[in-house]
Protein backbone atom coordinates (compact mmCIF):
# COMPACT_ATOMS: atom_id res chain seq x y z
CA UNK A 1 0.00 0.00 0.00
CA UNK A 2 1.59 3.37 -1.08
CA UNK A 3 2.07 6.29 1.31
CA UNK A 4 -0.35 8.23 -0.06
CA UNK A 5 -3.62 5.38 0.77
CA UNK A 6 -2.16 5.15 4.08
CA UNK A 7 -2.78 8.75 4.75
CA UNK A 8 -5.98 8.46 2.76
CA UNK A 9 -7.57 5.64 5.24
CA UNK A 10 -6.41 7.53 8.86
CA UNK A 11 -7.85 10.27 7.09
CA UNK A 12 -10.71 7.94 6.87
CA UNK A 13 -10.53 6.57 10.44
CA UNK A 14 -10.23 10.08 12.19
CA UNK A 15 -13.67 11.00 10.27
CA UNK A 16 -15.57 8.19 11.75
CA UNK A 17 -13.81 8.39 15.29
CA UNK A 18 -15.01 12.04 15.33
CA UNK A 19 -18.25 10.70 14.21
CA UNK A 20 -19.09 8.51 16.90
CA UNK A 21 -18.11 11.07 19.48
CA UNK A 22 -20.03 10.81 23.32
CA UNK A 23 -22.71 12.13 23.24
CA UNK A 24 -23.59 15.53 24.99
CA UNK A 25 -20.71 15.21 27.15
CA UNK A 26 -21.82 12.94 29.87
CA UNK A 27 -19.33 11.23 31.92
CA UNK A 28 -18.84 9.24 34.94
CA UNK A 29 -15.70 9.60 37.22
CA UNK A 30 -13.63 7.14 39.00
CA UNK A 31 -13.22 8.36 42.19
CA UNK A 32 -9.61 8.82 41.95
CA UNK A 33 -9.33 12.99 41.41
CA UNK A 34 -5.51 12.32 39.52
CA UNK A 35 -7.21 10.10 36.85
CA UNK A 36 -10.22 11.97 36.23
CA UNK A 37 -8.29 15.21 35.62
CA UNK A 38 -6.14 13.81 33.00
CA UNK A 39 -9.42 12.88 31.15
CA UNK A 40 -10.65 14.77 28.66
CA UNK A 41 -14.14 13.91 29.63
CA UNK A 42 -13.35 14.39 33.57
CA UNK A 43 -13.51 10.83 33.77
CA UNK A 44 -14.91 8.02 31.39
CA UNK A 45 -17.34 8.95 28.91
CA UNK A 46 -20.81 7.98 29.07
CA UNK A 47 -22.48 6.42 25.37
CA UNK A 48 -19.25 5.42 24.74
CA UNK A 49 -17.24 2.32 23.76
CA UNK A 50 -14.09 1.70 26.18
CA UNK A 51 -11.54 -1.49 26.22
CA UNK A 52 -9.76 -3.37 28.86
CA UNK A 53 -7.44 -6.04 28.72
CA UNK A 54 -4.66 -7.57 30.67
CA UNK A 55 -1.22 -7.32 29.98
CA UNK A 56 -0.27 -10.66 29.99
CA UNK A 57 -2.05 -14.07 30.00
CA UNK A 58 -2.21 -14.64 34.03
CA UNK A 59 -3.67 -10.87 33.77
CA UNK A 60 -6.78 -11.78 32.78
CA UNK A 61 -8.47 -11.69 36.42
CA UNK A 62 -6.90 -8.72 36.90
CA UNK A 63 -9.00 -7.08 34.15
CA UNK A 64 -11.97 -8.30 34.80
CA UNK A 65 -11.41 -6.67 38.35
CA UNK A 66 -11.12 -3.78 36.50
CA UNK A 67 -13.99 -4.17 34.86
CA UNK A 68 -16.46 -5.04 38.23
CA UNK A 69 -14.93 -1.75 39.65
CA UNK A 70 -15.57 0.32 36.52
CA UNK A 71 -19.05 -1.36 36.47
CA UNK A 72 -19.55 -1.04 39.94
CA UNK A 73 -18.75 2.93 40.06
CA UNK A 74 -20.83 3.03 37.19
CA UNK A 75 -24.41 1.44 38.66
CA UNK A 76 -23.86 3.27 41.70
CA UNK A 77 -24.09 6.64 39.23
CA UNK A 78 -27.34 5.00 36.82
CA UNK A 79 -30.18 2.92 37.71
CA UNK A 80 -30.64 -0.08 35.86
CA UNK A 81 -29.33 -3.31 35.33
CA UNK A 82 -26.07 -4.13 34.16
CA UNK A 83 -25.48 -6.33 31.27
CA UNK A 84 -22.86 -9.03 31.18
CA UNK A 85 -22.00 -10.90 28.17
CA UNK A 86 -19.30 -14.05 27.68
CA UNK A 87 -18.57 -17.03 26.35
CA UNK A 88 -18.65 -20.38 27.58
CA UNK A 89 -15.16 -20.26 29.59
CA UNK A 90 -12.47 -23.77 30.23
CA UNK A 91 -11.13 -21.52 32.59
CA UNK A 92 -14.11 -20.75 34.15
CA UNK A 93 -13.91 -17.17 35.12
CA UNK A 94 -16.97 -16.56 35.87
CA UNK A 95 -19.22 -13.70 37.77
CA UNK A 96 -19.44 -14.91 41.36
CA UNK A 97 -22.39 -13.27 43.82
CA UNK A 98 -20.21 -13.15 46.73
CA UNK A 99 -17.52 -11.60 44.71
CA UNK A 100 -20.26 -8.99 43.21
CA UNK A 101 -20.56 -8.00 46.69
CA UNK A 102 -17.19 -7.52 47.75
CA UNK A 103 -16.70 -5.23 45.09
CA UNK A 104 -20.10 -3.11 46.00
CA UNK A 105 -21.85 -4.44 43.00
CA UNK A 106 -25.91 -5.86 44.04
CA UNK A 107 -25.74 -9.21 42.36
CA UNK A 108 -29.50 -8.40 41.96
CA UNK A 109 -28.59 -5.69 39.05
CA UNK A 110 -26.46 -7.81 36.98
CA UNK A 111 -28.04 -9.84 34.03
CA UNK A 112 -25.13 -12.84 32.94
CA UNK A 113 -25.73 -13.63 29.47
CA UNK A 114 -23.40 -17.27 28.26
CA UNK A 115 -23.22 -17.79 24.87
CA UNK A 116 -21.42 -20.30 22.60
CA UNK A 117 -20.67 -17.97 19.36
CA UNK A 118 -18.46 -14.58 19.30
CA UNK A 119 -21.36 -13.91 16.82
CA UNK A 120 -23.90 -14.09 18.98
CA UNK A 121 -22.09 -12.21 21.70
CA UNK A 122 -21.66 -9.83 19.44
CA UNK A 123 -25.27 -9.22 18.79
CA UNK A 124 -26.80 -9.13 22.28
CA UNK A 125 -24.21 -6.65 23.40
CA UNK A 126 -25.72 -4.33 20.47
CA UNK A 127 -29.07 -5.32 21.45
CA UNK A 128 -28.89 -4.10 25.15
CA UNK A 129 -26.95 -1.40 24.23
CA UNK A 130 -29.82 -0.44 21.94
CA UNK A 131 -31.81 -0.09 25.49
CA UNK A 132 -31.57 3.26 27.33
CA UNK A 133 -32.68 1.69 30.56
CA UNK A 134 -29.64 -0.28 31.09
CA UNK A 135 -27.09 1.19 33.27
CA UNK A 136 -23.66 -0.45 30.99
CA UNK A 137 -22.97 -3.32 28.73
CA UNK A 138 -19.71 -5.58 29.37
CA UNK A 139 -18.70 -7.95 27.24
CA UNK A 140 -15.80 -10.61 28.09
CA UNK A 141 -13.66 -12.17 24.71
CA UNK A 142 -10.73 -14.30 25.19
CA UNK A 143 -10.51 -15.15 21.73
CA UNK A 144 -11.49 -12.99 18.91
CA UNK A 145 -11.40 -12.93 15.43
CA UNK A 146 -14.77 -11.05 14.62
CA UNK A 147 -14.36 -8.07 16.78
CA UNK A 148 -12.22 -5.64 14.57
CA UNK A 149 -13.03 -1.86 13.34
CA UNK A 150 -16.40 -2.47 11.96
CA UNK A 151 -17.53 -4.13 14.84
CA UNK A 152 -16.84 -2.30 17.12
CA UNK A 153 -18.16 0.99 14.73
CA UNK A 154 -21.44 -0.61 15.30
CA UNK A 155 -21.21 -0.66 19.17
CA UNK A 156 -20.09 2.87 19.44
CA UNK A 157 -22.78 4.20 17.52
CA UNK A 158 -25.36 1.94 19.51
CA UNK A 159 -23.93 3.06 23.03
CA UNK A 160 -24.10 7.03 21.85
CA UNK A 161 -27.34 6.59 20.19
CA UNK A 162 -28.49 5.22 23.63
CA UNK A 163 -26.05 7.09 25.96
CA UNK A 164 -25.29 3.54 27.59
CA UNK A 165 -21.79 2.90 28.66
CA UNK A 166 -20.28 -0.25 26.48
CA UNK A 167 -16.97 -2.34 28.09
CA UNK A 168 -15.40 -4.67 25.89
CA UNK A 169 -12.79 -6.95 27.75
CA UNK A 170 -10.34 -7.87 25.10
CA UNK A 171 -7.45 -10.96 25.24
CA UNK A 172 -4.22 -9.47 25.88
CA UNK A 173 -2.78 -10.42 22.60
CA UNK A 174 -5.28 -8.14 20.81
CA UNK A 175 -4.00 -5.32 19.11
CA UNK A 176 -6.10 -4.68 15.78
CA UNK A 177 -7.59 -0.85 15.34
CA UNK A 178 -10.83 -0.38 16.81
CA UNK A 179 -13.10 3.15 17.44
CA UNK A 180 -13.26 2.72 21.13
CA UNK A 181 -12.76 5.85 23.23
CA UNK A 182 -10.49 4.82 25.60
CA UNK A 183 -7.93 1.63 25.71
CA UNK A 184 -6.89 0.33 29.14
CA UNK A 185 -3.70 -2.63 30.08
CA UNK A 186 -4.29 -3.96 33.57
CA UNK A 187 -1.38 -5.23 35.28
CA UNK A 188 -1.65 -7.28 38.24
CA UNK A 189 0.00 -5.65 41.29
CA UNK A 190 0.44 -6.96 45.23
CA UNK A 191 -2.47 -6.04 47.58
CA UNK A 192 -2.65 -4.46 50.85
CA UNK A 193 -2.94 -6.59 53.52
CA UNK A 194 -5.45 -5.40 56.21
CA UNK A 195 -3.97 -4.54 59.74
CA UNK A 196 -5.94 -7.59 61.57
CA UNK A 197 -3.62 -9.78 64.28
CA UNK A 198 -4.23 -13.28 65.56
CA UNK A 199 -5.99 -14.30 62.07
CA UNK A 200 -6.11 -18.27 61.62
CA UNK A 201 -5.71 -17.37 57.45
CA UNK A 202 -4.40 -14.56 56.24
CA UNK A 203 -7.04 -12.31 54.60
CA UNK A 204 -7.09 -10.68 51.00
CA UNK A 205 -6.52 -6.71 51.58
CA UNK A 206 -8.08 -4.15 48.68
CA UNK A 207 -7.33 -5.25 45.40
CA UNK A 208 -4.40 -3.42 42.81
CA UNK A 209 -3.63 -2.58 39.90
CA UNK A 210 -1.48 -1.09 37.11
CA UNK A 211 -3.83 0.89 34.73
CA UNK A 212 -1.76 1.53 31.58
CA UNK A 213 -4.08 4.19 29.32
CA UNK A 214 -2.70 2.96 26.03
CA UNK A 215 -5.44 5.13 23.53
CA UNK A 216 -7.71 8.09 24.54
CA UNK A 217 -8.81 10.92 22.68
CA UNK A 218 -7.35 14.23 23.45
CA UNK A 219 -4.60 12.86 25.87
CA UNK A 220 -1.66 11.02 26.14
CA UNK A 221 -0.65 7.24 27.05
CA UNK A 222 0.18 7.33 30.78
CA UNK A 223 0.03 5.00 33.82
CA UNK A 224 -1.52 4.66 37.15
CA UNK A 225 -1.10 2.53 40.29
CA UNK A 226 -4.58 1.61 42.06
CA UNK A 227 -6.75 0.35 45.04
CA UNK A 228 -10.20 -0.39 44.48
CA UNK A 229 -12.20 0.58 47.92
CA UNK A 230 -15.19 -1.31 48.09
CA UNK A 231 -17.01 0.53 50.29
CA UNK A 232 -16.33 4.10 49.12
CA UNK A 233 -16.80 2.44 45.24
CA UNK A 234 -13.70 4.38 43.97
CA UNK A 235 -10.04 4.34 43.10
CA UNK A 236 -7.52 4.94 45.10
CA UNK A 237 -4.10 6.08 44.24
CA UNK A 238 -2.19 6.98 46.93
CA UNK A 239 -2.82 3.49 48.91
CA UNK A 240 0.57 2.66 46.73
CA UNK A 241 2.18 3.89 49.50
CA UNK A 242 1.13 2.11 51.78
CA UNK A 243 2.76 -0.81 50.59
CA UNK A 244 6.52 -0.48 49.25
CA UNK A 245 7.41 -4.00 48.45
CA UNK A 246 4.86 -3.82 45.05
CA UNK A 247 5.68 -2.17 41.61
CA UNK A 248 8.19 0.64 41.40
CA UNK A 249 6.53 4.07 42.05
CA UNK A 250 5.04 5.80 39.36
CA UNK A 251 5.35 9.94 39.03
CA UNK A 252 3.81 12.53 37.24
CA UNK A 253 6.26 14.16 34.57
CA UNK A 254 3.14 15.39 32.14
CA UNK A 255 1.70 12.61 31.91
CA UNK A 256 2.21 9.39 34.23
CA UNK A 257 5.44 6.82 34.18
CA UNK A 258 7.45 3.87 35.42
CA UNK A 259 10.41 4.79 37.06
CA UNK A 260 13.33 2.57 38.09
């Protein structure tokens, strides 16, 4: 392909991206003030298509953490259920009530959808987006081949026609172009262990990770280090220091980096 067609098609691209903008602004924060400010939108934007995946293989829990938080700050800000979409799993990582809980999600408000075809998970994430009532759409795909740029086209215009958030967990081998406002890589990262003595098991502390914002319009790639608080529903980012054994600190320079 000549130089020339290349510019041509992310001529192209940019036209439809601008296209399937959010719609009248809306947005929903995540708690954490440092994150939110570096978004264009003050935090993630509402009738809009966003992407998580992990950054390796054994990161794939870690992004659907992620994605219970995200969904979790998000039903606390909408009524309405939330829609969850995925494929029959070997692994079987599945939506677990208890687990809802922990994370502040009511295991009441969250509709699990298990279907054999990428296909057909395809098409019910369209059709729910396609209803205003619902409070987000996330859809879970550990191997894709028919999610690309057209696909995905078709969400985003669904979620701004509706003004219903859309979460597409991706494998994290995927890499093909796609229209979604926002990319995120989740790396796993050590949690804080709660202060509790004389404990027959040791118990989990808050959950963290590494969000790596790999694609977002109007800003740069940059990186945070998180806690998810349950019980306030929002990020945290300075519980990193609370814990100084995990991944090397991360500064602001601009825009967020690794250091070290």
């Amino acid at each position: 392909m000549s130089a020339i067609a290349i510019e041509d098609l992310k001529r192209r691209i940019s036209a439809l991206e601008r296209q399937i903008a959010p719609a009248n602004g809306l947005n929903f924060a995540t708690g954490c003030d440092e994150i939110d400010q570096y978004l264009p939108s003050s935090g993630f934007a509402a009738g809009a298509l966003h992407e998580i995946q992990g950054a390796t293989y054994r990161d794939r829990a870690a992004s659907l953490g992620v994605a219970l938080a995200l969904c979790a700050r998000l039903s606390a800000e909408k009524a309405g259920p939330v829609i969850w979409c995925q494929l029959r799993d070997p692994d079987r990582l599945h939506l677990h009530a208890p687990g809802l809980t922990g994370f502040g999600i009511d295991p009441g408000r969250v509709t699990k959808i298990i279907l054999r075809k990428e296909q057909d998970l395809l098409w019910a994430i369209e059709e729910a987006l396609d209803c205003a009532y619902v409070a987000g759409v996330i859809g879970v795909l550990w191997s894709e081949k028919l999610y690309d740029f057209t696909a995905s086209r078709r969400l985003a215009l669904r979620a701004k026609e509706s003004g219903v958030t859309a979460f597409m967990v991706r494998p994290h081998w995927a890499n093909g172009a796609t229209v979604a406002d926002t990319r995120w890589r989740i790396s796993s990262a050590k949690s804080i262990a709660p202060r509790i003595r004389r404990a027959f098991l040791p118990r989990l502390g808050k959950a963290q990770w590494r969000l790596d914002m790999t694609k977002c319009r109007g800003a740069k790639p940059c990186a945070w280090h998180v806690a998810w608080d349950h019980e306030t529903l929002r990020f945290d980012l300075a519980a990193q220091l609370a814990d100084r054994t995990g991944l090397p600190p991360i500064r602001s320079a601009g825009a967020f980096r690794q250091t070290g």
